[in-house]
PDB file of N, CA and C in Angstrom:
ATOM      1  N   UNK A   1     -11.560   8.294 -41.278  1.00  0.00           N
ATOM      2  CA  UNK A   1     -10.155   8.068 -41.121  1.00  0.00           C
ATOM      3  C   UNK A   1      -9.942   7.348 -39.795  1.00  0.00           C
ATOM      4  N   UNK A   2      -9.298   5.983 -39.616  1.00  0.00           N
ATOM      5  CA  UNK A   2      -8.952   5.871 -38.512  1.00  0.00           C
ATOM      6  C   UNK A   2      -7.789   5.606 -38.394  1.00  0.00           C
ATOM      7  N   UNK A   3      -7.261   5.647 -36.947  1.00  0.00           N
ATOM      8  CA  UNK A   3      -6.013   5.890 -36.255  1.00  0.00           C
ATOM      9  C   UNK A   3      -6.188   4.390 -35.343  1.00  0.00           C
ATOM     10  N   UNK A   4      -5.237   3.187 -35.398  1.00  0.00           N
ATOM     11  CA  UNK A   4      -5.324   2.220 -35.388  1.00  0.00           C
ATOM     12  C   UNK A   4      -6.364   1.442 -34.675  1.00  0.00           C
ATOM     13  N   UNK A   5      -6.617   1.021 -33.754  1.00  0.00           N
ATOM     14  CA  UNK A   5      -7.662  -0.116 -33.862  1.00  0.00           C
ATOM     15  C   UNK A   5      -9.034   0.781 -32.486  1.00  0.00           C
ATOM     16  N   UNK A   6      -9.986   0.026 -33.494  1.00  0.00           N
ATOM     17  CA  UNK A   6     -11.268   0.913 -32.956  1.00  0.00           C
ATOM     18  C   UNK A   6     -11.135   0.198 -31.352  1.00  0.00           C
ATOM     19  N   UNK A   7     -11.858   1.585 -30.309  1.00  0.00           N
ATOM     20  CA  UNK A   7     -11.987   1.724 -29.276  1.00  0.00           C
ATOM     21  C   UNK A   7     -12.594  -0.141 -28.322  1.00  0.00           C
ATOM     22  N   UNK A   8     -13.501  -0.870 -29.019  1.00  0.00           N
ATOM     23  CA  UNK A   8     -13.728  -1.412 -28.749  1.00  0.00           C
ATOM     24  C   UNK A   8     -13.350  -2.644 -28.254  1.00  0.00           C
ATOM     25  N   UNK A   9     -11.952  -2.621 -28.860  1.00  0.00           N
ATOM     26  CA  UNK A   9     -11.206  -3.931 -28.688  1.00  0.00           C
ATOM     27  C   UNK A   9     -10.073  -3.809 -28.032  1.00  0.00           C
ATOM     28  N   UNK A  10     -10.011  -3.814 -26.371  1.00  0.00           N
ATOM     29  CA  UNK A  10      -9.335  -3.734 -25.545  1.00  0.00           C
ATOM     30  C   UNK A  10      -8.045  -4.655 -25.346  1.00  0.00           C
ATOM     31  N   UNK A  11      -7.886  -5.680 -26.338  1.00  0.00           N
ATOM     32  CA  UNK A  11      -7.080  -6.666 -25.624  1.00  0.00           C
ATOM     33  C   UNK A  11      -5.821  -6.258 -25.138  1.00  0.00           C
ATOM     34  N   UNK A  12      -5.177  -6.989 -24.147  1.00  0.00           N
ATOM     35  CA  UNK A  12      -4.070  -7.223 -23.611  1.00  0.00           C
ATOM     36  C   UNK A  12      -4.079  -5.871 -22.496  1.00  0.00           C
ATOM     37  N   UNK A  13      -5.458  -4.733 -22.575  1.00  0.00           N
ATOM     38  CA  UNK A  13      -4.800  -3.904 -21.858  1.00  0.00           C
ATOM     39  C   UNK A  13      -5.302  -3.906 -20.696  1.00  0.00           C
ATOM     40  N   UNK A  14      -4.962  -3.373 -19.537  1.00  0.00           N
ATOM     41  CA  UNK A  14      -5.102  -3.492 -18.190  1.00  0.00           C
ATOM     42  C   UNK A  14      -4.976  -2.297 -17.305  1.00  0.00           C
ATOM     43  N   UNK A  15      -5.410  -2.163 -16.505  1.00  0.00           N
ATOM     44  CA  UNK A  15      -5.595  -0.819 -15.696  1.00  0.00           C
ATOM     45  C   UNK A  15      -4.343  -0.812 -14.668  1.00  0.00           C
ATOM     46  N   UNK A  16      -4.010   0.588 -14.607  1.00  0.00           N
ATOM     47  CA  UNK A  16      -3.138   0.356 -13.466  1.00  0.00           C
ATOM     48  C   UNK A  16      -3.114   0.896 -12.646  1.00  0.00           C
ATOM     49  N   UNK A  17      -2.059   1.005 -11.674  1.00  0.00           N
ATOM     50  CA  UNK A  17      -2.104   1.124 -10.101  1.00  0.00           C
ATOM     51  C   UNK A  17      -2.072   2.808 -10.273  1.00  0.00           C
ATOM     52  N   UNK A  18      -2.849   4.035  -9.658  1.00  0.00           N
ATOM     53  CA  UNK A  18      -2.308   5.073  -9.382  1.00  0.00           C
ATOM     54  C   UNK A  18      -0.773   5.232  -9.593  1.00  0.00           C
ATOM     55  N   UNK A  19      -0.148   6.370  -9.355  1.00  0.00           N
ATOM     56  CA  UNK A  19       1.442   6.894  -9.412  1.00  0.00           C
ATOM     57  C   UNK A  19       1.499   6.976  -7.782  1.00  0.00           C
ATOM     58  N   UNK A  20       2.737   6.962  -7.590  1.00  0.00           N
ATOM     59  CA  UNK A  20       3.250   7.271  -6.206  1.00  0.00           C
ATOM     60  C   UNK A  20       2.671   8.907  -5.975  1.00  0.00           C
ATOM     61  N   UNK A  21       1.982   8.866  -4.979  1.00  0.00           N
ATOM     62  CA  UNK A  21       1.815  10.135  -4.617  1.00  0.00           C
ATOM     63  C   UNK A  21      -0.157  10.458  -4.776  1.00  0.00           C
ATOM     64  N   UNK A  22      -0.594   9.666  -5.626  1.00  0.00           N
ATOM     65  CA  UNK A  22      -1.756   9.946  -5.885  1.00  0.00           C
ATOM     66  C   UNK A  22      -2.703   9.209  -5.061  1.00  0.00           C
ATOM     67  N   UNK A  23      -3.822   9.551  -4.167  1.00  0.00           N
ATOM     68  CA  UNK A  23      -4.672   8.793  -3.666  1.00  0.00           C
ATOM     69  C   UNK A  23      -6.007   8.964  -4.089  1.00  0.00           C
ATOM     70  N   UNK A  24      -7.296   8.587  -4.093  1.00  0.00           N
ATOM     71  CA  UNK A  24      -8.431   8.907  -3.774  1.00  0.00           C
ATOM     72  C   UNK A  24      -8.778  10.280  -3.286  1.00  0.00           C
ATOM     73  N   UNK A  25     -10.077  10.483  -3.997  1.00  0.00           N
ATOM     74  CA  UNK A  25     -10.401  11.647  -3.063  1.00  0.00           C
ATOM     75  C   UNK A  25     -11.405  11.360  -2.166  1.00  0.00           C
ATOM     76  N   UNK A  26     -11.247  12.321  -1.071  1.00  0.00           N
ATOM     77  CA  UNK A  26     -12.240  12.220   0.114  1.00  0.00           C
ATOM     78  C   UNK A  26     -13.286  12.602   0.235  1.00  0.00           C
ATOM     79  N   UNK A  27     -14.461  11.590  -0.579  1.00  0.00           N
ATOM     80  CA  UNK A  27     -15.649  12.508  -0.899  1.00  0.00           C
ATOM     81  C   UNK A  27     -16.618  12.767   0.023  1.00  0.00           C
ATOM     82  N   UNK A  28     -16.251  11.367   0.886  1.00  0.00           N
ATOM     83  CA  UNK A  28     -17.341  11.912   2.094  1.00  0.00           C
ATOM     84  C   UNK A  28     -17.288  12.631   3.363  1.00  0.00           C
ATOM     85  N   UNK A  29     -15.683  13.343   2.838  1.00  0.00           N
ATOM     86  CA  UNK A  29     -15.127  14.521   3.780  1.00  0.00           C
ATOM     87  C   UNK A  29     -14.819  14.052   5.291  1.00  0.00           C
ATOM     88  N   UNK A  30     -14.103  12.741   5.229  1.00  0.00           N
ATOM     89  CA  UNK A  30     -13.538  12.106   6.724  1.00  0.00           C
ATOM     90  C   UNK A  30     -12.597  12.809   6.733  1.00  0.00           C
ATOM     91  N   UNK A  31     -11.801  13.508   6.462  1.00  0.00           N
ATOM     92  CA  UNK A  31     -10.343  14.211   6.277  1.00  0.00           C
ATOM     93  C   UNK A  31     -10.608  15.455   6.528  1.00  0.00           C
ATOM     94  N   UNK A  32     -12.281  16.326   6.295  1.00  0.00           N
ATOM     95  CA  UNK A  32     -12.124  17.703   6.031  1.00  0.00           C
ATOM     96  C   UNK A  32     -11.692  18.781   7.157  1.00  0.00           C
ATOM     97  N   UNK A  33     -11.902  18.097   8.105  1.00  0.00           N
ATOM     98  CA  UNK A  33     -11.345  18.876   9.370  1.00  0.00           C
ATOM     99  C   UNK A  33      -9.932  19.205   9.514  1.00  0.00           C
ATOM    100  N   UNK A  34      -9.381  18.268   8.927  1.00  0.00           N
ATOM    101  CA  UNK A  34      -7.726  18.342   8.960  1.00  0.00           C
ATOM    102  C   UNK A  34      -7.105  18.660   8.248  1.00  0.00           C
ATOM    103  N   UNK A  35      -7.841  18.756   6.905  1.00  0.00           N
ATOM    104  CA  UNK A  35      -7.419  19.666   5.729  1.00  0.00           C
ATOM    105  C   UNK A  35      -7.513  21.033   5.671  1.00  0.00           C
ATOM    106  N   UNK A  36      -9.030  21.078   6.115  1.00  0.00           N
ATOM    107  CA  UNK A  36      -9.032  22.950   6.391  1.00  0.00           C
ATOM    108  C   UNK A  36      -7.975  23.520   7.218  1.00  0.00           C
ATOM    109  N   UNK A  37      -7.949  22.933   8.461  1.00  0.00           N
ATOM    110  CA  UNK A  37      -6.784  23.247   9.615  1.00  0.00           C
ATOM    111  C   UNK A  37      -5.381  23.729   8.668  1.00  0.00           C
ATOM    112  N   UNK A  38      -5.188  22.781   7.603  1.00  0.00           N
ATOM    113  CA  UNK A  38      -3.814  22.631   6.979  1.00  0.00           C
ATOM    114  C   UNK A  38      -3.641  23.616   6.389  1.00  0.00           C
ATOM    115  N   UNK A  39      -4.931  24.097   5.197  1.00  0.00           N
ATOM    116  CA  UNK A  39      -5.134  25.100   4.197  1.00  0.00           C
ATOM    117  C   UNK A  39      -5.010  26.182   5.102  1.00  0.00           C
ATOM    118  N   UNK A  40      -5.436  26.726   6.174  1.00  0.00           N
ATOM    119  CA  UNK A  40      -6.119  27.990   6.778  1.00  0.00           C
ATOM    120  C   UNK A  40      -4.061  28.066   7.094  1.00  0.00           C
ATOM    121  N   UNK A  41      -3.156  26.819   7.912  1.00  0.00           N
ATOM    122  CA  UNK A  41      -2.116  27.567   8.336  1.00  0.00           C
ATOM    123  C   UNK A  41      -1.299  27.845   6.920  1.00  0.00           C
ATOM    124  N   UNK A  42      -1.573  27.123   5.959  1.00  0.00           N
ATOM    125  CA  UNK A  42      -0.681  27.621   4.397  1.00  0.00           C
ATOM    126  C   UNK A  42      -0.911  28.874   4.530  1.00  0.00           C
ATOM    127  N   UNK A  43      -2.473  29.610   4.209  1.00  0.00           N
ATOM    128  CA  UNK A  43      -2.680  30.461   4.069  1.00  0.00           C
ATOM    129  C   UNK A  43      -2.202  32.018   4.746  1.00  0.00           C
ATOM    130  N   UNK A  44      -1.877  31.683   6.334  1.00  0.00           N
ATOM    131  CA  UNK A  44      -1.334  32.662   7.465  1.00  0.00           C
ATOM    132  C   UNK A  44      -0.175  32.982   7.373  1.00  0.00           C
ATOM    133  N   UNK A  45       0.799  31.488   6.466  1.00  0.00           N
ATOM    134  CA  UNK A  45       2.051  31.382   6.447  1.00  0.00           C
ATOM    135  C   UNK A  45       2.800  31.590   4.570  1.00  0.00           C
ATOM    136  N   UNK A  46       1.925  32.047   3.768  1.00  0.00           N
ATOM    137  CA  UNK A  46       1.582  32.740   2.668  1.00  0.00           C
ATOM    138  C   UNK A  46       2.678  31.672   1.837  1.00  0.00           C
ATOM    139  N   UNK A  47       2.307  30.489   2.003  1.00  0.00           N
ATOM    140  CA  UNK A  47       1.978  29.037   1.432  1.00  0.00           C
ATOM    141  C   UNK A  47       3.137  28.325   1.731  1.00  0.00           C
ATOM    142  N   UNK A  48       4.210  28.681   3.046  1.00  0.00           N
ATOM    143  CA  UNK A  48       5.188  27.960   3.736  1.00  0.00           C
ATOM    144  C   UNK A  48       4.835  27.120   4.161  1.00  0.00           C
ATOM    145  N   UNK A  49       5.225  25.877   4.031  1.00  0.00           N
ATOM    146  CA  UNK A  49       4.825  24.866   4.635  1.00  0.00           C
ATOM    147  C   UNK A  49       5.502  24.179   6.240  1.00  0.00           C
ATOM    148  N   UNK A  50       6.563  24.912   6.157  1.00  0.00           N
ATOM    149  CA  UNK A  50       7.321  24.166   7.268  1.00  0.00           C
ATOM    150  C   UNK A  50       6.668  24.652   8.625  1.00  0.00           C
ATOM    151  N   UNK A  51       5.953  25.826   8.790  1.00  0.00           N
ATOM    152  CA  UNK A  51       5.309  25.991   9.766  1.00  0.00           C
ATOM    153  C   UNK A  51       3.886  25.199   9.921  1.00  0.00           C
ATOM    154  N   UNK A  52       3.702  24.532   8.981  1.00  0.00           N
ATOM    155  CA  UNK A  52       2.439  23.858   9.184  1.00  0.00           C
ATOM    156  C   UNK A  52       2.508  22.015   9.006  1.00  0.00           C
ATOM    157  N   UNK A  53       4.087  21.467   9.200  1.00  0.00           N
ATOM    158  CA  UNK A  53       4.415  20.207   8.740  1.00  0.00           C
ATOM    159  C   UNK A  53       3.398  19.304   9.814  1.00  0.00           C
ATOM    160  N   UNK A  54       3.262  20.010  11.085  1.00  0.00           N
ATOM    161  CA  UNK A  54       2.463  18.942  12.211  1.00  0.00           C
ATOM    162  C   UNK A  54       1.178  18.638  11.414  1.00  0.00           C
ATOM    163  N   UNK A  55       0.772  19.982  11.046  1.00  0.00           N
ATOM    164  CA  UNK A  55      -0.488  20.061  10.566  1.00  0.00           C
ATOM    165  C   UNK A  55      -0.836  18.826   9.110  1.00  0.00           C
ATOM    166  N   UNK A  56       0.148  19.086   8.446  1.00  0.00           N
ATOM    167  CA  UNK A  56       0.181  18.263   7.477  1.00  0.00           C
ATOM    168  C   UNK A  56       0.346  16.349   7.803  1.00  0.00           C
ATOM    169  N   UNK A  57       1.541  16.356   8.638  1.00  0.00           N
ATOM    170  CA  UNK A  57       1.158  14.947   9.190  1.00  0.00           C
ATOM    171  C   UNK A  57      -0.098  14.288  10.255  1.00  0.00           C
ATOM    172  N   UNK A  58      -0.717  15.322  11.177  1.00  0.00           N
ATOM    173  CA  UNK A  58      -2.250  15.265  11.268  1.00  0.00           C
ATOM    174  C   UNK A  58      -3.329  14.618   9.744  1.00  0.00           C
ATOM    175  N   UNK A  59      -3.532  15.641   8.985  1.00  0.00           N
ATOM    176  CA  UNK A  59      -3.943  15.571   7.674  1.00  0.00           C
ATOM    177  C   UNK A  59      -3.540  13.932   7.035  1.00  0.00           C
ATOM    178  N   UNK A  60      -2.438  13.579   6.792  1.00  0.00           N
ATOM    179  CA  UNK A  60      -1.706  12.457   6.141  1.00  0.00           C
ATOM    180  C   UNK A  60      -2.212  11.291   6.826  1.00  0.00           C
ATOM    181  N   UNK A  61      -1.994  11.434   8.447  1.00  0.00           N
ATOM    182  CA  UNK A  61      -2.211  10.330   9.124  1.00  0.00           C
ATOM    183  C   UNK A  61      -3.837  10.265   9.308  1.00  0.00           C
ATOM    184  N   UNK A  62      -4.542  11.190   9.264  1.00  0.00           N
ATOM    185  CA  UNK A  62      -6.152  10.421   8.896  1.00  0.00           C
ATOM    186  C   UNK A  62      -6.338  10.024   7.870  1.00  0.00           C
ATOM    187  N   UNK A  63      -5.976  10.273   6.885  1.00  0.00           N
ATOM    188  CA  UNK A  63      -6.062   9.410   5.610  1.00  0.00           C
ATOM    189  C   UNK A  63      -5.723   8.333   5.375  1.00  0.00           C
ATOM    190  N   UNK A  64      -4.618   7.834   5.945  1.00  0.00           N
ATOM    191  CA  UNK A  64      -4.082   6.689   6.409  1.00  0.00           C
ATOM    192  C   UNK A  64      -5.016   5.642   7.052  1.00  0.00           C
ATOM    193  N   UNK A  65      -5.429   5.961   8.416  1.00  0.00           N
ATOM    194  CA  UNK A  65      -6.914   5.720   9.048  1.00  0.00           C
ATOM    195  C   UNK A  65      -7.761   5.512   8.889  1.00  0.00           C
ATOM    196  N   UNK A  66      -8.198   5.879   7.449  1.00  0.00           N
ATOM    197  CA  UNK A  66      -9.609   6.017   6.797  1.00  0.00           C
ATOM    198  C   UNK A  66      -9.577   5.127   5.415  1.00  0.00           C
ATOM    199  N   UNK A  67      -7.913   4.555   5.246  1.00  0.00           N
ATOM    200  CA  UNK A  67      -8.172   4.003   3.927  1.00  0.00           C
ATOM    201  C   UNK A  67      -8.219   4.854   3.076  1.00  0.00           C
ATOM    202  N   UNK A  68      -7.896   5.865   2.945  1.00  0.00           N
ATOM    203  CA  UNK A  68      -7.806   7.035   1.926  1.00  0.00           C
ATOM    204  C   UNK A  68      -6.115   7.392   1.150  1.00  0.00           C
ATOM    205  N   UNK A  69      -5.523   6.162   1.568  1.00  0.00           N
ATOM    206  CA  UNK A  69      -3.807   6.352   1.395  1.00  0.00           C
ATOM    207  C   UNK A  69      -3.559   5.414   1.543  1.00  0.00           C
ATOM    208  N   UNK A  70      -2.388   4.592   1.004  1.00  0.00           N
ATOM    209  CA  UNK A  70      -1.721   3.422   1.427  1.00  0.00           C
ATOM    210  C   UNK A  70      -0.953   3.717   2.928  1.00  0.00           C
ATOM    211  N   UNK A  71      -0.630   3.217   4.076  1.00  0.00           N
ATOM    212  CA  UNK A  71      -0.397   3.621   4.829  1.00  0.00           C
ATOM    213  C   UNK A  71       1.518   3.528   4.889  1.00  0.00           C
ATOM    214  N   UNK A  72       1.970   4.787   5.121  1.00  0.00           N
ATOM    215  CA  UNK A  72       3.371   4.450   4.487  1.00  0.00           C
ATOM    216  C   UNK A  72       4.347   5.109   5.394  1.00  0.00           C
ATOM    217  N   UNK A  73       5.165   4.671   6.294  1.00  0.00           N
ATOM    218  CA  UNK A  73       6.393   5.029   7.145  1.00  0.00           C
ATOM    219  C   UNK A  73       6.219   6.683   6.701  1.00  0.00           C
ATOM    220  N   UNK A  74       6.568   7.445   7.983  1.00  0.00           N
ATOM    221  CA  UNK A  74       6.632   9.032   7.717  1.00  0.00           C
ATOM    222  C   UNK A  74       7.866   9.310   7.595  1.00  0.00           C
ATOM    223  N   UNK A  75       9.315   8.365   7.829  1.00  0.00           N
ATOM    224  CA  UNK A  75      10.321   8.805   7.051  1.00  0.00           C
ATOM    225  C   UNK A  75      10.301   8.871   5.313  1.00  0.00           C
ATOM    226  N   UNK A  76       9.518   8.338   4.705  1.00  0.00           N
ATOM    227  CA  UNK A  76       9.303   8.481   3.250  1.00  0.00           C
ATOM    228  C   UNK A  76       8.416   9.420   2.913  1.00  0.00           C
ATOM    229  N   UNK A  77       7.563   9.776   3.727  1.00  0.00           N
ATOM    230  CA  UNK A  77       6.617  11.353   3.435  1.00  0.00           C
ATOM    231  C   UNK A  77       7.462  12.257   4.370  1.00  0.00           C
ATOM    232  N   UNK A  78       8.612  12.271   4.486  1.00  0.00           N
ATOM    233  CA  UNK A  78       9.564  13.438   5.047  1.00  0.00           C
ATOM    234  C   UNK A  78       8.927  14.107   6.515  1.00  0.00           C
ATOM    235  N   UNK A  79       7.819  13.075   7.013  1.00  0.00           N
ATOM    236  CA  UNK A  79       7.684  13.622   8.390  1.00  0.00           C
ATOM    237  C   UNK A  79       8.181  13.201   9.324  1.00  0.00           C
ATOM    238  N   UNK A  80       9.029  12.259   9.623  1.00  0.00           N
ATOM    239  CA  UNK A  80       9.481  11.443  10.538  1.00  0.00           C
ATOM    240  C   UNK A  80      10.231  12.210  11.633  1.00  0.00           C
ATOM    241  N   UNK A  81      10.559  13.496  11.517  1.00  0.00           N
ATOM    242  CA  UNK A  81      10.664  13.931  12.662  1.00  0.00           C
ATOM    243  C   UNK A  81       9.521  14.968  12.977  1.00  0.00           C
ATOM    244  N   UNK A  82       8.799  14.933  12.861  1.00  0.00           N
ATOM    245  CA  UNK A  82       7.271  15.994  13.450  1.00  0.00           C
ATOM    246  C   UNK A  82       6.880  14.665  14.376  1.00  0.00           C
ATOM    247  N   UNK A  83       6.400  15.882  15.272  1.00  0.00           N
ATOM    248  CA  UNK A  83       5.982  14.784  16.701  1.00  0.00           C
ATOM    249  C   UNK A  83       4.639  14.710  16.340  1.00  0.00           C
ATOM    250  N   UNK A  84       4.038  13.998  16.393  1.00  0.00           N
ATOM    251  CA  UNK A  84       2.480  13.254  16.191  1.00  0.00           C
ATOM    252  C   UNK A  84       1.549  13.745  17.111  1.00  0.00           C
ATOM    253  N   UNK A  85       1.846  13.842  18.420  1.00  0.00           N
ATOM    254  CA  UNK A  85       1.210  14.146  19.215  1.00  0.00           C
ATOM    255  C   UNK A  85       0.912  16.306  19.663  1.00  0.00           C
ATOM    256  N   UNK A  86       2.229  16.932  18.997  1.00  0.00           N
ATOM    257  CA  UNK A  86       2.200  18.382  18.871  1.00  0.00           C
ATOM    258  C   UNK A  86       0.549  18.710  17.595  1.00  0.00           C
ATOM    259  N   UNK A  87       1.028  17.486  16.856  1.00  0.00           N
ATOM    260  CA  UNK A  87       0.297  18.087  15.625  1.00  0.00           C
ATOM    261  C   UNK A  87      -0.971  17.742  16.202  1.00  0.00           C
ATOM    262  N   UNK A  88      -1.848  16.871  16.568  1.00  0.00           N
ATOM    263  CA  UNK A  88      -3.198  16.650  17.623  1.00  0.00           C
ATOM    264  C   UNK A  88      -3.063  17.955  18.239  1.00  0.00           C
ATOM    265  N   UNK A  89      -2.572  18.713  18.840  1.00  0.00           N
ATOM    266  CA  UNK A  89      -2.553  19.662  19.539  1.00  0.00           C
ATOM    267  C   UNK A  89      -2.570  21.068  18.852  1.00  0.00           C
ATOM    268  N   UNK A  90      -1.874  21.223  18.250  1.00  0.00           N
ATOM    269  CA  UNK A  90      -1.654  22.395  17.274  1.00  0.00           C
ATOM    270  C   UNK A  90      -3.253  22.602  16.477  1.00  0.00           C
ATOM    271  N   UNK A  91      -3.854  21.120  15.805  1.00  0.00           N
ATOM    272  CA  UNK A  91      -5.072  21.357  15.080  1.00  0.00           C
ATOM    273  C   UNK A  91      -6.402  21.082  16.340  1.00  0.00           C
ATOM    274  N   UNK A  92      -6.310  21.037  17.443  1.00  0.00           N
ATOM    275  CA  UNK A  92      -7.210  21.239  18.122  1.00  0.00           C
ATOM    276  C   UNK A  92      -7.579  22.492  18.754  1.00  0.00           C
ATOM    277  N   UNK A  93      -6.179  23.122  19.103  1.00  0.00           N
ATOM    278  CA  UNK A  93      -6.170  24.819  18.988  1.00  0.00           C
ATOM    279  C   UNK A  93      -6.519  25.348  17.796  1.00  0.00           C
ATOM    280  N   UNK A  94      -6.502  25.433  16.638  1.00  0.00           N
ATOM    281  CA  UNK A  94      -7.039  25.753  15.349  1.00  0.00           C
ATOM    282  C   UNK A  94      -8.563  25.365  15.423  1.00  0.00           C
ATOM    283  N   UNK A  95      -9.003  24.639  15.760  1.00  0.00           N
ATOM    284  CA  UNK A  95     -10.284  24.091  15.624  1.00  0.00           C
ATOM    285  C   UNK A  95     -11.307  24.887  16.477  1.00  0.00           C
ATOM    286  N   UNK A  96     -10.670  25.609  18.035  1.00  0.00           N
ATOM    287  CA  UNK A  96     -11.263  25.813  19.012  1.00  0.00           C
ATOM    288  C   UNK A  96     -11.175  27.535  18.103  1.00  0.00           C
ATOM    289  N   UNK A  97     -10.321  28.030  17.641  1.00  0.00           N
ATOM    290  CA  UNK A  97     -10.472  29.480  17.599  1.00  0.00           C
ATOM    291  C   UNK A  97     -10.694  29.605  16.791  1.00  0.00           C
TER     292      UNK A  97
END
């Protein structure tokens, strides 16, 4: 029984771009430092995020860095007011203890 045209004959179709929101994954773990940092404060903060937004724009902005994200204004990833430089700080204290 088939259901219209066999697998083999691709025409006209074309691959497309990811969805907004979706990137790559980080397989060779350039990000993993800043992710754990992120996960460990979800976890303290029993999966609130607003206590961990520095943390998260840390996280965002190495990916960015690494080519792991399109690199995209932090007023459209809703960080634009987290200070950049708290969050370096916040995950370097996390890192040390």
């Amino acid at each position: 029984m088939s259901f219209g045209r066999p697998p083999s004959i691709n025409i006209g179709s074309s691959p497309l771009p990811p969805d907004r929101g979706s990137f790559p994954l980080d397989h060779y773990g350039e990000c993993k430092e800043q992710m754990l940092v992120y996960m460990k404060c979800l976890k303290e903060n029993s999966s609130t995020s607003t206590p961990c937004r520095a943390l998260s724009r840390s996280y965002l902005d190495c990916r960015m860095r690494k080519g792991l994200m399109e690199r995209d204004d932090w007023s459209n990833l809703g960080l634009d007011k987290v200070d950049g430089q708290k969050a370096r700080n916040e995950q370097d204290k996390s890192v040390k203890s």
